[in-house]
PDB file of N, CA and C in Angstrom:
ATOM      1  N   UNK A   1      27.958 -13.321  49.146  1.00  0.00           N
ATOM      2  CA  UNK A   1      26.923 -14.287  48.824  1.00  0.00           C
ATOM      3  C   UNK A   1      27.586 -15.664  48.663  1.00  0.00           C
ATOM      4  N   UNK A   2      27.058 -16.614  49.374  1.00  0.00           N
ATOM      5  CA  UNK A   2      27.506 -18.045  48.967  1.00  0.00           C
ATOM      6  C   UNK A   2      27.393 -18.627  48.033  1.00  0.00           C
ATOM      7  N   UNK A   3      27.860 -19.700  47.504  1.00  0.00           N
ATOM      8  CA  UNK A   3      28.146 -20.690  45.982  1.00  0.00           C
ATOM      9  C   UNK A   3      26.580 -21.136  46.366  1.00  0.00           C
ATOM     10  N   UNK A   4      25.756 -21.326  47.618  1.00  0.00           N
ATOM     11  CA  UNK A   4      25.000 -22.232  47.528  1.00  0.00           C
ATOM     12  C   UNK A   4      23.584 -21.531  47.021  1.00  0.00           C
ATOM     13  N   UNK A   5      23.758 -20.055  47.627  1.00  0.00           N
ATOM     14  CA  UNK A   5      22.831 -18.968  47.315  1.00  0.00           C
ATOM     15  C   UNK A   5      23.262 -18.425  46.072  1.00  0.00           C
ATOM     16  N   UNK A   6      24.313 -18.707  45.231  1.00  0.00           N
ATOM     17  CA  UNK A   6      24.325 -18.107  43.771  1.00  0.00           C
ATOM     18  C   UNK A   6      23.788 -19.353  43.228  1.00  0.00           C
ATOM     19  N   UNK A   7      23.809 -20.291  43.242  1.00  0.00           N
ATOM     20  CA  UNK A   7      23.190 -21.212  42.625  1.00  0.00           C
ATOM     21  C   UNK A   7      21.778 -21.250  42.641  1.00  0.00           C
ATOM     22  N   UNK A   8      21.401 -21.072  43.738  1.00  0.00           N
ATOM     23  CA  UNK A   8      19.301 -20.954  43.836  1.00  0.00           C
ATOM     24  C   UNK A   8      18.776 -20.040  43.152  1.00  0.00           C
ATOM     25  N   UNK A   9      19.555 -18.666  43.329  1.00  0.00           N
ATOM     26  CA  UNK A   9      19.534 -17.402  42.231  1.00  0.00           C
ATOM     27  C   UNK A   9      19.997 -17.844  40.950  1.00  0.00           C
ATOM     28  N   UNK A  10      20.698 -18.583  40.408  1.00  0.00           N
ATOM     29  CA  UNK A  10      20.709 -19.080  38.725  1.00  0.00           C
ATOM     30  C   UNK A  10      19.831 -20.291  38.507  1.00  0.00           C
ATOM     31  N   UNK A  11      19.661 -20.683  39.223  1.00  0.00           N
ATOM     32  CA  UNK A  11      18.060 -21.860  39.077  1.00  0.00           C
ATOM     33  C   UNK A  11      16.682 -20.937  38.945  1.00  0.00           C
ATOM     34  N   UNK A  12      16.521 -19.669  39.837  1.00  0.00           N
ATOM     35  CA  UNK A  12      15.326 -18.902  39.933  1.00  0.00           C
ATOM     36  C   UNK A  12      14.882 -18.107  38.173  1.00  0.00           C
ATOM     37  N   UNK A  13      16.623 -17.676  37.486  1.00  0.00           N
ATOM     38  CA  UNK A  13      16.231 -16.948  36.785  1.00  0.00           C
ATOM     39  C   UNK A  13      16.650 -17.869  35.405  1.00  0.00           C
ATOM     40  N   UNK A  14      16.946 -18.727  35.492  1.00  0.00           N
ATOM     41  CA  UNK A  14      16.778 -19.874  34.725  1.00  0.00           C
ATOM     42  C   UNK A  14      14.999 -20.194  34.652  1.00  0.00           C
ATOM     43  N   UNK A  15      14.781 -20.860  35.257  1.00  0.00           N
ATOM     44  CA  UNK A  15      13.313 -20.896  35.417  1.00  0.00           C
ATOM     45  C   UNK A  15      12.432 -19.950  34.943  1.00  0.00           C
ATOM     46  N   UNK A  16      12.230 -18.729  35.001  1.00  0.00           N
ATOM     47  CA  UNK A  16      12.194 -17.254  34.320  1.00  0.00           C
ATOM     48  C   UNK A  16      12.763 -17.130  33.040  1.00  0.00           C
ATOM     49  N   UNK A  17      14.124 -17.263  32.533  1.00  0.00           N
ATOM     50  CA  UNK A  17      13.994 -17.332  31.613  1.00  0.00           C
ATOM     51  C   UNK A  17      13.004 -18.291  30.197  1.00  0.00           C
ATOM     52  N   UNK A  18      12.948 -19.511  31.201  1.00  0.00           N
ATOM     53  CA  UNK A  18      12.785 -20.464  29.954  1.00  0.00           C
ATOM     54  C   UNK A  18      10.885 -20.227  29.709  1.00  0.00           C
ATOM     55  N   UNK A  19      10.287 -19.720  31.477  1.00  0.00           N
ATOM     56  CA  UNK A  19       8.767 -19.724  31.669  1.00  0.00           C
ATOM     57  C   UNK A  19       8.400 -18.365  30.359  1.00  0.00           C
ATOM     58  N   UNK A  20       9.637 -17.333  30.168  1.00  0.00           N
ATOM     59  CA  UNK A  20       8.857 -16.249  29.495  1.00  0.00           C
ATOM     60  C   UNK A  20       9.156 -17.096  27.628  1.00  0.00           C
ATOM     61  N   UNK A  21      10.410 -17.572  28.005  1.00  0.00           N
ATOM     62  CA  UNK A  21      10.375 -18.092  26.437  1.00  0.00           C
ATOM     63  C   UNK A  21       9.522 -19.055  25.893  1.00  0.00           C
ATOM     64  N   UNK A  22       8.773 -19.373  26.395  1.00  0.00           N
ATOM     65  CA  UNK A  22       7.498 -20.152  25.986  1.00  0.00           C
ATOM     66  C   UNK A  22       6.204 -19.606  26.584  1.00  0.00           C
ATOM     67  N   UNK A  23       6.263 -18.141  26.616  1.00  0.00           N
ATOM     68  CA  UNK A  23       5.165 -17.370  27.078  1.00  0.00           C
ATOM     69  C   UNK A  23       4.265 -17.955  28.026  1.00  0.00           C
ATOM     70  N   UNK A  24       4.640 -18.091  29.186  1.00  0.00           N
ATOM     71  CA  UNK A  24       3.766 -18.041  30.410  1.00  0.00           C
ATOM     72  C   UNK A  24       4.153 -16.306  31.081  1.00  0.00           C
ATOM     73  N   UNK A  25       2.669 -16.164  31.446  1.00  0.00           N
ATOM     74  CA  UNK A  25       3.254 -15.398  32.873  1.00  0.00           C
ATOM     75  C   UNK A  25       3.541 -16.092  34.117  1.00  0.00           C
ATOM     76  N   UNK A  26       3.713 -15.150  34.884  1.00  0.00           N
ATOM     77  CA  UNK A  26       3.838 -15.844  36.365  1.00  0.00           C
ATOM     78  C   UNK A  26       2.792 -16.754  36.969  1.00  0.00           C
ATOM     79  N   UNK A  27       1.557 -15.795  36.976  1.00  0.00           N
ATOM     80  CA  UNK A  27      -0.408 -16.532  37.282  1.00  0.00           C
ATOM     81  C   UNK A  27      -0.310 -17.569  36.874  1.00  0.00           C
ATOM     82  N   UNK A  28       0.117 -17.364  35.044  1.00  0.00           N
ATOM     83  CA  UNK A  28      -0.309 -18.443  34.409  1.00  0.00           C
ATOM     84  C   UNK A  28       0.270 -20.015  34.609  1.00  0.00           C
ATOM     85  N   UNK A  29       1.306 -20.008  34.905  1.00  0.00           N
ATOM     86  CA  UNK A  29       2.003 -21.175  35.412  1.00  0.00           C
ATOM     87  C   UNK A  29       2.322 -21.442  36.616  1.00  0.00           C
ATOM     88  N   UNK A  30       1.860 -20.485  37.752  1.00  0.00           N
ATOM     89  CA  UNK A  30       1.527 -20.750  39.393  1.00  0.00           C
ATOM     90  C   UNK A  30       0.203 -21.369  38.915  1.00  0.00           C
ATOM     91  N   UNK A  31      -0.528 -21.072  38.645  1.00  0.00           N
ATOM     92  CA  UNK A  31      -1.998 -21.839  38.505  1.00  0.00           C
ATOM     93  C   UNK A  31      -1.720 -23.347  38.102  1.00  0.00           C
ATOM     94  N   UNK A  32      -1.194 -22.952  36.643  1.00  0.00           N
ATOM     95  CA  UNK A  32      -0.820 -24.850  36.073  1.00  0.00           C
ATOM     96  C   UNK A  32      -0.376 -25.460  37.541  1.00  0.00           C
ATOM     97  N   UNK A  33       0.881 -25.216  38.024  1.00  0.00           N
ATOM     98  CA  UNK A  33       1.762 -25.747  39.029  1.00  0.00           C
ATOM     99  C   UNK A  33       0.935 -25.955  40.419  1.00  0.00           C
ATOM    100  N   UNK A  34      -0.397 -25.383  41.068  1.00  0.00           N
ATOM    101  CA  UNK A  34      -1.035 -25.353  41.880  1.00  0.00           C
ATOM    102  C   UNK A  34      -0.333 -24.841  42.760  1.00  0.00           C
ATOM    103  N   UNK A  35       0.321 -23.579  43.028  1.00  0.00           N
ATOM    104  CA  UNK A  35       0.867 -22.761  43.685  1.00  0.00           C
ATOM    105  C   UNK A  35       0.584 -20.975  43.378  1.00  0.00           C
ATOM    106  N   UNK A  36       0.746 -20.356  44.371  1.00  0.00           N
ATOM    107  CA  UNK A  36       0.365 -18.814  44.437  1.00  0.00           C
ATOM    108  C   UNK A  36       1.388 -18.313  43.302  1.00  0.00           C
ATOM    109  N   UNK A  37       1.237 -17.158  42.475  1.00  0.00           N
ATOM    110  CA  UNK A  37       2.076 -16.393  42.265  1.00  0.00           C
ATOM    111  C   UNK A  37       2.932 -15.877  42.926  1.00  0.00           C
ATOM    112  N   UNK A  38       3.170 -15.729  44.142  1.00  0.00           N
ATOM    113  CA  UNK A  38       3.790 -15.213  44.797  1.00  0.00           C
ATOM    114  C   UNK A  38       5.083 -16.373  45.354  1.00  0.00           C
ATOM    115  N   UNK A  39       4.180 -17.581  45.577  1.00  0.00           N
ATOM    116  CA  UNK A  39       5.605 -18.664  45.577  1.00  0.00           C
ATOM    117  C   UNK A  39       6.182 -18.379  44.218  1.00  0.00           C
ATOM    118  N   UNK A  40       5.544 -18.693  43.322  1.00  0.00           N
ATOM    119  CA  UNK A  40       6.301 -18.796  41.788  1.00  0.00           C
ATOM    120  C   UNK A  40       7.449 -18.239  41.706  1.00  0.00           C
ATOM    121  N   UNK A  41       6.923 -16.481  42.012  1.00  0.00           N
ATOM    122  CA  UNK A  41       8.122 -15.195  41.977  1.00  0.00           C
ATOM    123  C   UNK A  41       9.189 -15.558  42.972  1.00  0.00           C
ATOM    124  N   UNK A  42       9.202 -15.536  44.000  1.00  0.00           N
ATOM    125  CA  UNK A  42      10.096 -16.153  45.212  1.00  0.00           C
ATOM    126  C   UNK A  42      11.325 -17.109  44.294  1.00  0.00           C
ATOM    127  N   UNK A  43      10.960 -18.174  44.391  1.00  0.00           N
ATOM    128  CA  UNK A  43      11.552 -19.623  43.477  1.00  0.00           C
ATOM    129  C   UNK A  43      12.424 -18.375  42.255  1.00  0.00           C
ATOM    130  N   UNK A  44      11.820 -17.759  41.507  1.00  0.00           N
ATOM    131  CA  UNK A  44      12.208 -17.324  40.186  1.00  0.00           C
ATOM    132  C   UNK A  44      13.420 -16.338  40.456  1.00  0.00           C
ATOM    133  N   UNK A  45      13.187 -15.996  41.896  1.00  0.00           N
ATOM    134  CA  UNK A  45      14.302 -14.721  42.756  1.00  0.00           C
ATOM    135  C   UNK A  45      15.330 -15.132  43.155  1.00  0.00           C
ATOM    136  N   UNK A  46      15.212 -16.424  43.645  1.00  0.00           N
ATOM    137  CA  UNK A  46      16.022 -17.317  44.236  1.00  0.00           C
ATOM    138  C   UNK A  46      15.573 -16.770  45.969  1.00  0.00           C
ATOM    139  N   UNK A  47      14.451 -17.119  46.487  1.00  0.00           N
ATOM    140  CA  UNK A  47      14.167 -16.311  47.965  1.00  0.00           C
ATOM    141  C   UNK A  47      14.152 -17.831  48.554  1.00  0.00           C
ATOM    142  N   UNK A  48      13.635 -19.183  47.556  1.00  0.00           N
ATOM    143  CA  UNK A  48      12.750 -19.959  48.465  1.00  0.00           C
ATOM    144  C   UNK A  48      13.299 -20.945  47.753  1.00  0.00           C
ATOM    145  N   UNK A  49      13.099 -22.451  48.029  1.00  0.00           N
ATOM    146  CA  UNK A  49      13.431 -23.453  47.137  1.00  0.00           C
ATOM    147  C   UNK A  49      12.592 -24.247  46.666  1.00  0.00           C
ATOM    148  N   UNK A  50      12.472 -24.463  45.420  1.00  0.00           N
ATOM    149  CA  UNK A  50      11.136 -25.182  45.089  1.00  0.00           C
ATOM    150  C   UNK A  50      11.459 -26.236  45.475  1.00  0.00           C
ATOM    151  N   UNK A  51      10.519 -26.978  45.340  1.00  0.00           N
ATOM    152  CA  UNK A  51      10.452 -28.843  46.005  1.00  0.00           C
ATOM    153  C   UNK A  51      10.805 -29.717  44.278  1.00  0.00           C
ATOM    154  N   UNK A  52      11.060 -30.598  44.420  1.00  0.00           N
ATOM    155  CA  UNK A  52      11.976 -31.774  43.303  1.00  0.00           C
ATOM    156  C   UNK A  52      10.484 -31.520  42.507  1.00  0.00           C
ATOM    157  N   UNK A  53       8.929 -31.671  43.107  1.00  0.00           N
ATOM    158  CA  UNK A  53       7.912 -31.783  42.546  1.00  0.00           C
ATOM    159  C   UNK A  53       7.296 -30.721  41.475  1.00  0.00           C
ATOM    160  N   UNK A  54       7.934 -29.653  41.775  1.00  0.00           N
ATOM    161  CA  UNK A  54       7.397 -28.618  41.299  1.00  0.00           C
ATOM    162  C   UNK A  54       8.448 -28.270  40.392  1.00  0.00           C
ATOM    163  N   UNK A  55       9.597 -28.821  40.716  1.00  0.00           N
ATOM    164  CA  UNK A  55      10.997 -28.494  39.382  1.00  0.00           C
ATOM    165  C   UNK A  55      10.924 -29.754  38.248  1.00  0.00           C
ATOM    166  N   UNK A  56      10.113 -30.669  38.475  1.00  0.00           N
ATOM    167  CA  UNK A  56       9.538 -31.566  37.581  1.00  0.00           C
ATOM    168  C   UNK A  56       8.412 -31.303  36.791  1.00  0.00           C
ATOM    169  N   UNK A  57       7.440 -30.437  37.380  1.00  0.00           N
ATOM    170  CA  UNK A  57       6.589 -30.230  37.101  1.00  0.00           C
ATOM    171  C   UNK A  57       6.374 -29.431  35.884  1.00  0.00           C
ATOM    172  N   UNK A  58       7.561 -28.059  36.520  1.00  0.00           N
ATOM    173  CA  UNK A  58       7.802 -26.986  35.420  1.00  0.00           C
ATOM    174  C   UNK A  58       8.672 -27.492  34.181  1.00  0.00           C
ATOM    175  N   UNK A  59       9.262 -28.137  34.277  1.00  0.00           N
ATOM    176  CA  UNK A  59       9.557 -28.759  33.201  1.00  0.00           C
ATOM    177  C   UNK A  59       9.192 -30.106  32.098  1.00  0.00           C
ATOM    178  N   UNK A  60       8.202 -30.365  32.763  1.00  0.00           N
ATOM    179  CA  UNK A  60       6.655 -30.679  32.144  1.00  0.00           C
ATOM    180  C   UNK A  60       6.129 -30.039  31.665  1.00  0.00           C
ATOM    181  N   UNK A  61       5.765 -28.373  32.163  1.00  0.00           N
ATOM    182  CA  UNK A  61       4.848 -27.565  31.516  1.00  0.00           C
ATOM    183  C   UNK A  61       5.632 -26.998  30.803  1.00  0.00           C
ATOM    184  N   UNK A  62       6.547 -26.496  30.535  1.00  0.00           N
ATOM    185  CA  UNK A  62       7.747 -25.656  29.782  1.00  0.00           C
ATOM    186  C   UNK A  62       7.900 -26.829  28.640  1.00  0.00           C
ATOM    187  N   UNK A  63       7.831 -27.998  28.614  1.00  0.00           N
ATOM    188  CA  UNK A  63       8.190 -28.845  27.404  1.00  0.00           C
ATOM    189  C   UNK A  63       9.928 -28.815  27.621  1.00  0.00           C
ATOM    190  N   UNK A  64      10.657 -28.712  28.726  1.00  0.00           N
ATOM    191  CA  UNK A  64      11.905 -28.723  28.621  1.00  0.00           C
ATOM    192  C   UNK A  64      12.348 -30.019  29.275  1.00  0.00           C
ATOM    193  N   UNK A  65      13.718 -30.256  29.126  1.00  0.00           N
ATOM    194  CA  UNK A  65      14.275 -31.263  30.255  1.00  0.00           C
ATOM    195  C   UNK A  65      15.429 -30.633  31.185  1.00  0.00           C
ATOM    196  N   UNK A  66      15.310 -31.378  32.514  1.00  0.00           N
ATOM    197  CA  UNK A  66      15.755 -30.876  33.530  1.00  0.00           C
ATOM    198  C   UNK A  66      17.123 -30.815  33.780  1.00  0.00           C
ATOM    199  N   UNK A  67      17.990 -31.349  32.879  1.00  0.00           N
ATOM    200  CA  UNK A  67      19.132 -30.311  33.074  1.00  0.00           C
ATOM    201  C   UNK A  67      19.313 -29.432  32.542  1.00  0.00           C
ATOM    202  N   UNK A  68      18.270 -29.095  31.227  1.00  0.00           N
ATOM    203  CA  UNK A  68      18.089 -27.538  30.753  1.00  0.00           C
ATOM    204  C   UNK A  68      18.093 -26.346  31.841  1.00  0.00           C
ATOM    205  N   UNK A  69      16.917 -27.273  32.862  1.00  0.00           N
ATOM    206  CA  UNK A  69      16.812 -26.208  33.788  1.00  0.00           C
ATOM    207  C   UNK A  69      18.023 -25.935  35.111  1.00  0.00           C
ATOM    208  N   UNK A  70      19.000 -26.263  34.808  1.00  0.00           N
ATOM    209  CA  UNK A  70      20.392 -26.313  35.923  1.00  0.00           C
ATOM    210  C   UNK A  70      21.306 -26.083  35.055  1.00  0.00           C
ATOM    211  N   UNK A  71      21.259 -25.557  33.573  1.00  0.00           N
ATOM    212  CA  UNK A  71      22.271 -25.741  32.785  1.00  0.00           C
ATOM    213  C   UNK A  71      22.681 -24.078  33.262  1.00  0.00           C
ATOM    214  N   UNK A  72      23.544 -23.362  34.116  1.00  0.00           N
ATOM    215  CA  UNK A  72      23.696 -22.429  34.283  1.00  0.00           C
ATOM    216  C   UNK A  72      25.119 -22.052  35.085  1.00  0.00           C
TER     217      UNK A  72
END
């Protein structure tokens, strides 16, 4: 596995971690975010890459800041 693909996979479950520690489900914050559950999960797997918009976004809705979410 590459440095570039272990990194998307510790951004995915980063993201996962922080979405369950402030109790979202998956629905629940694909909906906020205006995206499927199914993108959500992807992103959270590390399958897909979210866009700058939607890694802003979630950390809008999470109440976090964004190198929280890369701190990995």
């Amino acid at each position: 596995m590459s440095n570039h693909t272990e990194k998307l996979k510790s951004l995915g479950c980063q993201i996962k971690k922080l979405r369950k520690a402030k109790g979202f489900s998956q629905l629940n914050l694909s909906v906020k975010l205006g995206i499927t559950r199914e993108h959500l999960s992807k992103i959270e797997r590390g399958v897909t890459y979210p866009s700058m918009k939607i890694l802003f976004d979630i950390t809008e809705l999470l109440n976090t800041k964004f190198r929280d979410m890369i701190n990995f």
